[in-house]
Structures are given as structure tokens and as C-alpha cells.
Protein backbone atom coordinates (compact mmCIF):
# COMPACT_ATOMS: atom_id res chain seq x y z
CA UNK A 1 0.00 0.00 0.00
CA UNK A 2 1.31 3.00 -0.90
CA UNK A 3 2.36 5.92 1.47
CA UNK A 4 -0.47 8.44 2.22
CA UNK A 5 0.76 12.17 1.37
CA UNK A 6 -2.49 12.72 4.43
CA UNK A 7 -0.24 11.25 7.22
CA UNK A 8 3.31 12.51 6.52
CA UNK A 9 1.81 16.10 6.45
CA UNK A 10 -0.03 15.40 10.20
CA UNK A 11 2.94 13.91 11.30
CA UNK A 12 5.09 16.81 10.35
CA UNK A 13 2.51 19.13 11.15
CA UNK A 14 2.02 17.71 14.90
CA UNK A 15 6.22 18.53 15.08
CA UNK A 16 5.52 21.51 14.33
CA UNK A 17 5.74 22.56 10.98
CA UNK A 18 4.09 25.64 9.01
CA UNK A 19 5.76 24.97 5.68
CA UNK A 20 3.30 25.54 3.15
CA UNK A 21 4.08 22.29 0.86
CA UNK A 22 2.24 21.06 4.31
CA UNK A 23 -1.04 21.94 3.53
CA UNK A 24 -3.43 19.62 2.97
CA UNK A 25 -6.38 19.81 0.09
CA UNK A 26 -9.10 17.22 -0.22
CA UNK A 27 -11.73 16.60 -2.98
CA UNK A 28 -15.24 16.22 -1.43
CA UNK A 29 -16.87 14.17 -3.74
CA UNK A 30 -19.48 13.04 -1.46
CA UNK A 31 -22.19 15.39 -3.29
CA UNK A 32 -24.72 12.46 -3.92
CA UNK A 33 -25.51 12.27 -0.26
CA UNK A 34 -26.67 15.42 -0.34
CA UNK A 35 -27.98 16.36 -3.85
CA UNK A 36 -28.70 13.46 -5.49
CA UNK A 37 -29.27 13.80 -8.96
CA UNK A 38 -27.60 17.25 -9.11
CA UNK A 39 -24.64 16.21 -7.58
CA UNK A 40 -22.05 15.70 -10.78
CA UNK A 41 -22.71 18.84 -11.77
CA UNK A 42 -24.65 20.65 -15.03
CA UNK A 43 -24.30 18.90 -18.04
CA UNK A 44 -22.57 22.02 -20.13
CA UNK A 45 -23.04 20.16 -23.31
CA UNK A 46 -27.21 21.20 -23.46
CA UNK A 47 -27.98 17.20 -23.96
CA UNK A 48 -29.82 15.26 -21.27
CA UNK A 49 -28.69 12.10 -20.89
CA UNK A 50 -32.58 10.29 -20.94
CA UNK A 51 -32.51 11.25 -24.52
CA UNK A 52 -35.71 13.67 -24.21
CA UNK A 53 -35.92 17.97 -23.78
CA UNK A 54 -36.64 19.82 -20.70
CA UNK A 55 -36.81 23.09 -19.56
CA UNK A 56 -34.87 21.85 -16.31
CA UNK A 57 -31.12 22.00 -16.25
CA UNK A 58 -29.74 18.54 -17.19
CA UNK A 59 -27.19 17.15 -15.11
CA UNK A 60 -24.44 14.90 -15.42
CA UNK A 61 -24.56 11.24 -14.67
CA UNK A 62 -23.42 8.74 -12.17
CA UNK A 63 -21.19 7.32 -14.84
CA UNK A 64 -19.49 10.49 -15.53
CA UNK A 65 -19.37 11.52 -11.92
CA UNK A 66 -17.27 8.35 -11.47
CA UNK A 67 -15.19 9.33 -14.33
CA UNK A 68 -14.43 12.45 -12.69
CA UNK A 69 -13.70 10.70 -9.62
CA UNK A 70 -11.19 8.77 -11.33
CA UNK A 71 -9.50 11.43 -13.36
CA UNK A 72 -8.80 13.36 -9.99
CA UNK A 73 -6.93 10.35 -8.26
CA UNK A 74 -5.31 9.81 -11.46
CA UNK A 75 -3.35 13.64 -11.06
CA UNK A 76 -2.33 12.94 -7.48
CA UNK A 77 -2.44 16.56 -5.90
CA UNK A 78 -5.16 16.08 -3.29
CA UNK A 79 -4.37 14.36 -0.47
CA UNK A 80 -8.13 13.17 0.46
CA UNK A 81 -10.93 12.15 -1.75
CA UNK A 82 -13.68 12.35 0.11
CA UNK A 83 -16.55 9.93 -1.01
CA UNK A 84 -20.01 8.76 -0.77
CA UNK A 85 -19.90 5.05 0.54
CA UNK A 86 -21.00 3.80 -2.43
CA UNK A 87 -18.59 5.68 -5.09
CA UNK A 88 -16.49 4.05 -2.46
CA UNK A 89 -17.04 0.73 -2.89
CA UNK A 90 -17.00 0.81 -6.58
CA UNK A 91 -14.04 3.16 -7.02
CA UNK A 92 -12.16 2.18 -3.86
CA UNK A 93 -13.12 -1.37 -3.01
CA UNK A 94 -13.76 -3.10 -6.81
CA UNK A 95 -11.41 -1.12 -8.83
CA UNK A 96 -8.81 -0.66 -6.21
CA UNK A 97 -7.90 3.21 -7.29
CA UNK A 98 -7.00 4.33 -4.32
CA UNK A 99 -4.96 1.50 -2.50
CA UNK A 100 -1.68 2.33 -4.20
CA UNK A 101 -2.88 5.81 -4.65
CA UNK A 102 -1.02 8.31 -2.22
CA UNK A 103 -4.26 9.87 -1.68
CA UNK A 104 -6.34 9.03 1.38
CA UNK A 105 -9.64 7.45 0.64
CA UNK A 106 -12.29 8.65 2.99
CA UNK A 107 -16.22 8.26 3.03
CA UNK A 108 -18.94 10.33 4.56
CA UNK A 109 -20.06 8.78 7.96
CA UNK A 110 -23.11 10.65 8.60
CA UNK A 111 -25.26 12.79 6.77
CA UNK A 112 -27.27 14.95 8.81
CA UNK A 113 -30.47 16.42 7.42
CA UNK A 114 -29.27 19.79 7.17
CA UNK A 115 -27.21 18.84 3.66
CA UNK A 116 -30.60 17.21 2.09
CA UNK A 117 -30.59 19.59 -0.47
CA UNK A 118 -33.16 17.72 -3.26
CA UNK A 119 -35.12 20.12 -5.43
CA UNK A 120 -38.04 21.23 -3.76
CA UNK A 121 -37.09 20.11 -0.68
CA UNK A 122 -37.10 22.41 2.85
CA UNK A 123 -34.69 20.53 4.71
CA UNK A 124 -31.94 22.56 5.09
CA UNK A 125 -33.98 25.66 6.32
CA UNK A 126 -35.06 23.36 9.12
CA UNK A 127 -32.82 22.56 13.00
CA UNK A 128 -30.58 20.50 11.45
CA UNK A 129 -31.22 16.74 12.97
CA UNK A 130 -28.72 13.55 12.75
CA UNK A 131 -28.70 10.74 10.39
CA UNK A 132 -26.47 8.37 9.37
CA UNK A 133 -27.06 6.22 6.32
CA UNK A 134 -23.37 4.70 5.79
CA UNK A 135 -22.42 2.25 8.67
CA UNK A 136 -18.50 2.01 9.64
CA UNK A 137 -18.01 -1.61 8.15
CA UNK A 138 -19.79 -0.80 5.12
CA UNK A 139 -17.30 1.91 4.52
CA UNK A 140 -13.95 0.10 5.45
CA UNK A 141 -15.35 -3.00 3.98
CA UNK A 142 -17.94 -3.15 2.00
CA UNK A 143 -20.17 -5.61 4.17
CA UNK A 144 -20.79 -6.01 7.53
CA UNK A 145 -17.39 -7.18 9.14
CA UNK A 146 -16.92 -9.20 12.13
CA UNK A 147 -13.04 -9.67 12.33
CA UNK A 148 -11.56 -5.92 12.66
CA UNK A 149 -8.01 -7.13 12.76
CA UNK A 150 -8.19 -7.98 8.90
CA UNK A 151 -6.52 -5.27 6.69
CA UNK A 152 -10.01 -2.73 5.04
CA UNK A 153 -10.72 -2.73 1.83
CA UNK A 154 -12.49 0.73 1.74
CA UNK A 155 -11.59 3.55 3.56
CA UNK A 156 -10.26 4.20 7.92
CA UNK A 157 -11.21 7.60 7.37
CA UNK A 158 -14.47 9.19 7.99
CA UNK A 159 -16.31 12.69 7.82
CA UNK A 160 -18.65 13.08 10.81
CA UNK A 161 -20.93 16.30 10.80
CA UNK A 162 -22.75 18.44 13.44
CA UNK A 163 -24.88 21.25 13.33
CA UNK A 164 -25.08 23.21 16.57
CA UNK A 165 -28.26 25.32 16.31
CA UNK A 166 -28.63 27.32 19.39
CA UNK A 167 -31.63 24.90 20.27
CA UNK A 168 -31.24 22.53 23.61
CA UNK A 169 -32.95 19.76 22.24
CA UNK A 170 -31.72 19.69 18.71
CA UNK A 171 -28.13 19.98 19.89
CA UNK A 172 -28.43 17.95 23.19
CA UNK A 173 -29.83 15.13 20.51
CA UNK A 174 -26.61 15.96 17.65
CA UNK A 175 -24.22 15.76 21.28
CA UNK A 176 -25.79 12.06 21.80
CA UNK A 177 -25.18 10.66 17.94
CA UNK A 178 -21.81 12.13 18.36
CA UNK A 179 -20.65 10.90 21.20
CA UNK A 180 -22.22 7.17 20.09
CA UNK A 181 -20.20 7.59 16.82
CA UNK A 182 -16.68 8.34 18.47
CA UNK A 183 -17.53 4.85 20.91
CA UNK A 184 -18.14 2.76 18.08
CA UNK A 185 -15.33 4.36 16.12
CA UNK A 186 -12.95 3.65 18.55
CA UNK A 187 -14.06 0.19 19.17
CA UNK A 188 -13.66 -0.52 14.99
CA UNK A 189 -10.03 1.43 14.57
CA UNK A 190 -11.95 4.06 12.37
CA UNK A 191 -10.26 7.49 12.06
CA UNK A 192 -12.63 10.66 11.56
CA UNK A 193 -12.56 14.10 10.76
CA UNK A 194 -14.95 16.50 12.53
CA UNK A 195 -17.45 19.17 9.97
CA UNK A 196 -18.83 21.58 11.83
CA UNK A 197 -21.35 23.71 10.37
CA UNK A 198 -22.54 27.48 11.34
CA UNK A 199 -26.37 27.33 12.80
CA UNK A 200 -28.95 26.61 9.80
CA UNK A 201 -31.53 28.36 11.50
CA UNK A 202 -31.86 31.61 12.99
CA UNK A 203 -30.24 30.65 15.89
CA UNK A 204 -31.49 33.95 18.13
CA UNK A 205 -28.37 36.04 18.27
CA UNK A 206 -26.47 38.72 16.30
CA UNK A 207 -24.53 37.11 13.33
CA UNK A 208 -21.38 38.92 14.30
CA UNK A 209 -21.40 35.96 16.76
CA UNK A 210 -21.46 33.12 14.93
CA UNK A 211 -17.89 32.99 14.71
CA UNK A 212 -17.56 32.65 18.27
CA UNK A 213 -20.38 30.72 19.06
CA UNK A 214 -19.13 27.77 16.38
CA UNK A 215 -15.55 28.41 18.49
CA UNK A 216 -16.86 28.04 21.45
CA UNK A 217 -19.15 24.96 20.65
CA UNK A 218 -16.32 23.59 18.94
CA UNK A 219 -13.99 23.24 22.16
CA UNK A 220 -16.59 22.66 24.70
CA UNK A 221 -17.76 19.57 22.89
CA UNK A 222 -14.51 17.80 22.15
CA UNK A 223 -13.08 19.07 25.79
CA UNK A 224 -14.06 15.81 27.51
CA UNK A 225 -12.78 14.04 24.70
CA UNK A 226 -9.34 12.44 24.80
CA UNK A 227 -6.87 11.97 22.22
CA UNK A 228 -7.87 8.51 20.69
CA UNK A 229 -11.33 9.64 20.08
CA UNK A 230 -9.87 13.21 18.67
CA UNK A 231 -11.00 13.93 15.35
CA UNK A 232 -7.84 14.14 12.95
CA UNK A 233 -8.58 17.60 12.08
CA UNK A 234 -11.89 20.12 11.93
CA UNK A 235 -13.66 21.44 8.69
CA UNK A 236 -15.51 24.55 9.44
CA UNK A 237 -17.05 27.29 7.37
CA UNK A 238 -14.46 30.59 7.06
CA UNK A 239 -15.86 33.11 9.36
CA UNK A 240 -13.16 35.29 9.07
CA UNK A 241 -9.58 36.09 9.74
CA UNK A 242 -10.38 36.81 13.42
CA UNK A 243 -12.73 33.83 14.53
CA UNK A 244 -10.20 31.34 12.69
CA UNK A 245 -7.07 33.03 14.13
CA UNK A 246 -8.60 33.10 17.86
CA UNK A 247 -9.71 29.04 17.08
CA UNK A 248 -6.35 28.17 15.65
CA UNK A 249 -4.19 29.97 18.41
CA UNK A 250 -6.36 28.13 21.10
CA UNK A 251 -5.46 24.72 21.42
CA UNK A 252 -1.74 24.30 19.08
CA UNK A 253 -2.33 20.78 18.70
CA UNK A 254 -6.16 21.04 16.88
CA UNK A 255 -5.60 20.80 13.09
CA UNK A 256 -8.44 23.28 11.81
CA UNK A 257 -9.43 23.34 7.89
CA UNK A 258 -12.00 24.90 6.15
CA UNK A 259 -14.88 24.27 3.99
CA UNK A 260 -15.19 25.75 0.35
CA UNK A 261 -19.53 26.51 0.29
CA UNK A 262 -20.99 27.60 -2.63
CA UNK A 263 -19.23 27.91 -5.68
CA UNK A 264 -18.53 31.71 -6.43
CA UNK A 265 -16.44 33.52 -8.57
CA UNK A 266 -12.67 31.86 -9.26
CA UNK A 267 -11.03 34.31 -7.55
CA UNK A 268 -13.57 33.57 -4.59
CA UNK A 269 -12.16 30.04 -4.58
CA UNK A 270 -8.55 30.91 -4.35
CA UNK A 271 -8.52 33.91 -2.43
CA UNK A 272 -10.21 31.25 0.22
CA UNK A 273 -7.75 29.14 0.37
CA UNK A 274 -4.90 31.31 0.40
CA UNK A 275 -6.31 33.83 3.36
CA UNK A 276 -7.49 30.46 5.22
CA UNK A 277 -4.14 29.26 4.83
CA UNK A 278 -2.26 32.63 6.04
CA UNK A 279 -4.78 32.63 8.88
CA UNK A 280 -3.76 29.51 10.08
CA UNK A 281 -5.82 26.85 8.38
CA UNK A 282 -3.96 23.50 7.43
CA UNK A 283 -6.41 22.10 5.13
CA UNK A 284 -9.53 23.15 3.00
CA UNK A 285 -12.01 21.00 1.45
CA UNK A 286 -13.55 21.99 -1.36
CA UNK A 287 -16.16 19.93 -3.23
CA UNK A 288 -18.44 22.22 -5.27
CA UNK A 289 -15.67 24.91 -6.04
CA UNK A 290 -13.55 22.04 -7.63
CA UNK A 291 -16.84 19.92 -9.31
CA UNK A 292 -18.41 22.94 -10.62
CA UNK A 293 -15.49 24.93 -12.42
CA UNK A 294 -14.99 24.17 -16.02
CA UNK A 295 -11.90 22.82 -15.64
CA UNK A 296 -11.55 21.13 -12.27
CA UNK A 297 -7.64 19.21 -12.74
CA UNK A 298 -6.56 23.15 -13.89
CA UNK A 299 -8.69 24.12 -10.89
CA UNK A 300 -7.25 21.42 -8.59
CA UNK A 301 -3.45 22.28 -9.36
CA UNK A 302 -3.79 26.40 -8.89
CA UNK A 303 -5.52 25.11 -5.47
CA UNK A 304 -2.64 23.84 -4.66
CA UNK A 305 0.10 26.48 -6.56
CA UNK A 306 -1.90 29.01 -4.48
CA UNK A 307 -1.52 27.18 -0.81
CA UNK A 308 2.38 27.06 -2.05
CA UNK A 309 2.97 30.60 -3.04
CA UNK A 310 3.73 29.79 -6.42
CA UNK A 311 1.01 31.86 -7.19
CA UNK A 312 -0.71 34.91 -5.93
CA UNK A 313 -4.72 34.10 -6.02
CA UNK A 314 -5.26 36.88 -8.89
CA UNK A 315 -2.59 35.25 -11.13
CA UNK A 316 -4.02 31.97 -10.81
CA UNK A 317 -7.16 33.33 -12.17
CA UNK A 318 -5.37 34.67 -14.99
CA UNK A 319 -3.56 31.29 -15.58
CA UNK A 320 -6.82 29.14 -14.93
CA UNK A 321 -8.22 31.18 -17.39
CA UNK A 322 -4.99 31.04 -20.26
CA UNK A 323 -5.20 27.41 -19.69
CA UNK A 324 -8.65 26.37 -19.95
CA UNK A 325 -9.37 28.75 -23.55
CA UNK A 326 -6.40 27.23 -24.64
CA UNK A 327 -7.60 23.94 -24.24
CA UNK A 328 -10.65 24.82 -26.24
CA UNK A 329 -13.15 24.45 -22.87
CA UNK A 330 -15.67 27.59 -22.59
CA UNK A 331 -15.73 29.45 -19.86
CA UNK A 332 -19.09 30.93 -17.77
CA UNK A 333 -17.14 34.51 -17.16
CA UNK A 334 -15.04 36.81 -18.72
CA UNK A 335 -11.72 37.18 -16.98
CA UNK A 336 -12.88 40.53 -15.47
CA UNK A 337 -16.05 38.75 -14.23
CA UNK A 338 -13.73 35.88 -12.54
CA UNK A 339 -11.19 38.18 -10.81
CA UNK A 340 -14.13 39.97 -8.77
CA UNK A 341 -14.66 38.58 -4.84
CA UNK A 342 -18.38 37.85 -3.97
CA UNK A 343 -17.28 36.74 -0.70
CA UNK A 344 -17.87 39.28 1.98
CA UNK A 345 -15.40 37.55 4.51
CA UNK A 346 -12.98 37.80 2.02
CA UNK A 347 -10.40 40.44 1.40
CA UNK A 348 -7.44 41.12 -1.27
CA UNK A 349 -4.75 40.41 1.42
């Protein structure tokens, strides 16, 4: 099995070090378990794949998700791919893509009803509540496994989410799954990494807050929590310079990275990842920024030219674009369009 690229940069970043070749990037490419159908991405081409017009966007499907999939593990820059448990299984477990890969294979572990997003649906404007459709064997297995001292097939490497909400009950009930997960987790040898999401709801209190309230939440649930049932590192939303620097500066040994959201301009996307990374971040995981850009293995590699200061995040724009009209691929915005920030929290630091 081939070395990971995930666990040399935790071990050197646990010993201390802030070089930037250290930062980790993962694909999330777990989309399905949240929006079905639309998770692939628009099919740019204008023909649906049943054969048949709509007025609806078309989509993508499963097949070419997969092929995707496959074409990112084939380049080798990310150091997680971040899957549903059944892309898993086929991708992972079947094909074997990842177990001489030096990418990290991980699966989603629970998928609370806050990331439901189906069209027409309401569930993500509603208290966020646990679920968990993958179990642990499935996802380092395949099946339901008996003997955990046999080597996994799958994946040791889990995303587990919570929502805190401001709401006793609805958080008191996320606190319980939780702290059931990390038991059985332990129990199976199953590594995790911890996404923690801003409130979903109106959760009662200025939104200047949120930063601090996620902060705070963060810490006071994993405070009675000792190190082997740790996550490996946090994904949270980017609040801002001044809620991640206060997180990060807390506790030296908690390995904080950051979600991508929405998709956004290009220069939204890399500007992210570089101020996350000069506020103290050591990873970002990005799933709809990468699947939804024209050119997502030109997207992936300025990711990662940005997090090493090979280039500055308005340069990569200009290269992303060079690259991608030279390779004949059209692009949804002009170049002046791209290099604009829609992200508030952002700046041009």
C-alpha cells in the first residue's frame, strides 16, 4: 500500500511545521448524499442524458461523476478524496484506485439532514437533525465485518458532521449521535474528521457571533474528549480572519481546515484558500468549487500552486483562465467577471 501524502503532512505538522508544501487539500466528492441527482454537476453540453428535452437543467450522470472521480486520483495533488460510501465501494473497493494511490480514501459517515438539499425540498432551512445512512463496516469493507483485525478494503477515514443550532434539544440530541459515533469508532479502529457547520436556523443572536459561538461549541464539545477519540482535524465554514485566528491559536495541537460553500467567482475560490491558509488553516475542502469549475484538474493544481505561493490568487485566475481557452473548454465569465470577490469575509490580502 502506498504511502499516504495525508499522514506525513499530520505527522510533520504535529512537530511543528508551518511549511506551506504542508497543507493539505481534499476533494469532497461526497455530493450524492446530499444532492442526489444534481450532484455531478450541469451537463454544459445542453444534452440530457434520458434522450428527451426539458426546460430543467440537465445534469451529469453517475457514470461520468465516477469518471471524474477517477480522473482526480489519477493527477495525485489532493491528499483526500472524500466519497459517498457507495462511489467508495466501486471506485475504492472493486477497482482498487485508491490502495496504491497516495491519496487518502475517505467516506462520509453521517449525513445529517441539514445537507438534504433535493429540489423542492425544505430541509436545510429546518434545525438540522442527525442521520447516518453509511455504517463504519460498510465503509472500510464493504459488508458487515466481524473480524476488525483484517486489513479494510475501503476507507479508515471518515467525515462526521454536526450542526449546533442554538436549540437545547436539537443539539443535546446531535451531542448524543456524536458521542455514540466516536464509541463505536474507537471500538472498529476508524479514524474521523470532525465538519462543523454554522447554525442553519436563525439561531437567536447577532450574526457577528457566529464565529464565536461555532468556536466556542467547537472546544466545549470535544473538551471531555481524549486523544484517541480526537478527530484528525476540523472542517468549518471561514468566518473570518479573526474567529479562525482566535480558534487556531487556542489549542496548538487542533488541526483546523475549512470548507469551500458555494461555488462563487474563481477568484472567490482561491482567495479562500490562500487567506485560510495565512490565517492559520492546514487544510480546505472543497467539493463544489472544484466539481463545478470548467476545468476542475486546472482548478485542482492552482488550489494547490496558491496554498504554495507559487502563485498569488489573482494570477491563478489569470492562468486558470490562459489554460482552460487554450484547451478549447468555454468558460461561464469573462476574466474581469472571474477576478471579482463575492465573498464578503474575504479580502485582497
Amino acid at each position: 500500500m502506498s504511502i499516504k501524502t495525508l499522514d506525513q503532512k499530520l505527522k510533520r505538522i504535529a512537530s511543528g511545521s508551518t511549511r506551506f508544501q504542508d497543507f493539505i487539500i481534499a476533494d469532497a466528492k461526497d455530493a450524492d448524499m446530499a444532492f442526489g441527482i444534481m450532484a455531478p454537476g450541469p451537463n454544459r453540453a445542453g444534452k440530457c442524458a434520458h434522450g428527451y428535452d426539458r426546460t430543467q437543467q440537465c445534469y451529469k450522470t453517475l457514470a461520468e461523476y465516477q469518471t471524474q472521480i477517477r480522473d482526480v486520483i489519477n493527477q495525485k495533488i489532493v491528499d483526500i478524496m472524500l466519497l459517498s460510501a457507495s462511489n467508495l465501494e466501486v471506485l475504492g473497493i472493486e477497482e482498487g484506485l485508491l490502495k496504491n494511490s497516495p491519496i487518502t480514501p475517505a467516506a462520509r459517515a453521517n449525513d445529517t439532514t441539514d445537507v438534504w438539499a433535493v429540489r423542492g425540498g425544505s430541509y436545510p432551512q429546518q434545525p438540522s437533525r442527525h442521520f447516518r445512512t453509511a455504517t463504519i463496516d460498510h465503509i472500510k469493507y464493504g459488508k458487515l465485518e466481524s473480524h476488525y483485525g483484517r486489513p479494510h478494503l475501503g476507507a479508515d477515514l471518515g467525515l462526521y458532521s454536526v450542526t449546533f443550532t442554538n436549540n437545547l434539544d436539537w443539539d443535546y440530541a446531535a451531542l448524543e449521535a456524536f458521542h455514540d459515533f466516536r464509541i463505536e469508532a474507537e471500538k472498529k479502529h476508524f479514524r474521523y474528521f470532525l465538519e462543523v457547520f454554522n447554525p442553519n436556523v436563525d439561531p437567536g443572536f447577532d450574526p457577528q457571533q457566529t464565529g464565536s459561538f461555532l468556536n466556542d461549541s467547537i472546544i466545549r464539545c470535544l473538551a471531555g474528549v481524549t486523544k484517541v477519540g480526537r478527530p484528525l482535524f476540523l472542517k468549518i465554514p471561514y468566518n473570518g480572519p479573526g474567529p479562525l485566528e482566535e480558534l487556531v491559536s487556542y489549542d496548538s495541537n487542533l488541526v483546523v481546515g475549512i470548507l469551500g460553500g458555494s461555488s462563487g467567482t474563481t477568484l472567490d475560490a482561491f482567495q479562500l484558500i490562500h487567506d485560510a491558509s495565512k490565517h492559520g488553516a492546514r487544510v480546505a475542502l472543497f467539493g463544489r468549487k472544484i466539481n463545478l469549475s470548467e476545468n476542475p484538474l486546472i482548478f485542482i493544481e492552482m488550489l494547490r500552486r496558491v496554498t504554495d505561493r507559487e502563485f498569488s490568487p489573482k494570477d491563478a485566475v489569470r492562468y486558470y483562465h490562459d489554460v482552460t481557452t487554450k484547451a478549447g473548454i468555454p468558460l461561464s465569465r469573462s476574466l474581469e467577471d472571474d477576478l471579482q470577490l463575492t465573498d464578503t469575509s474575504l479580502s485582497y490580502s
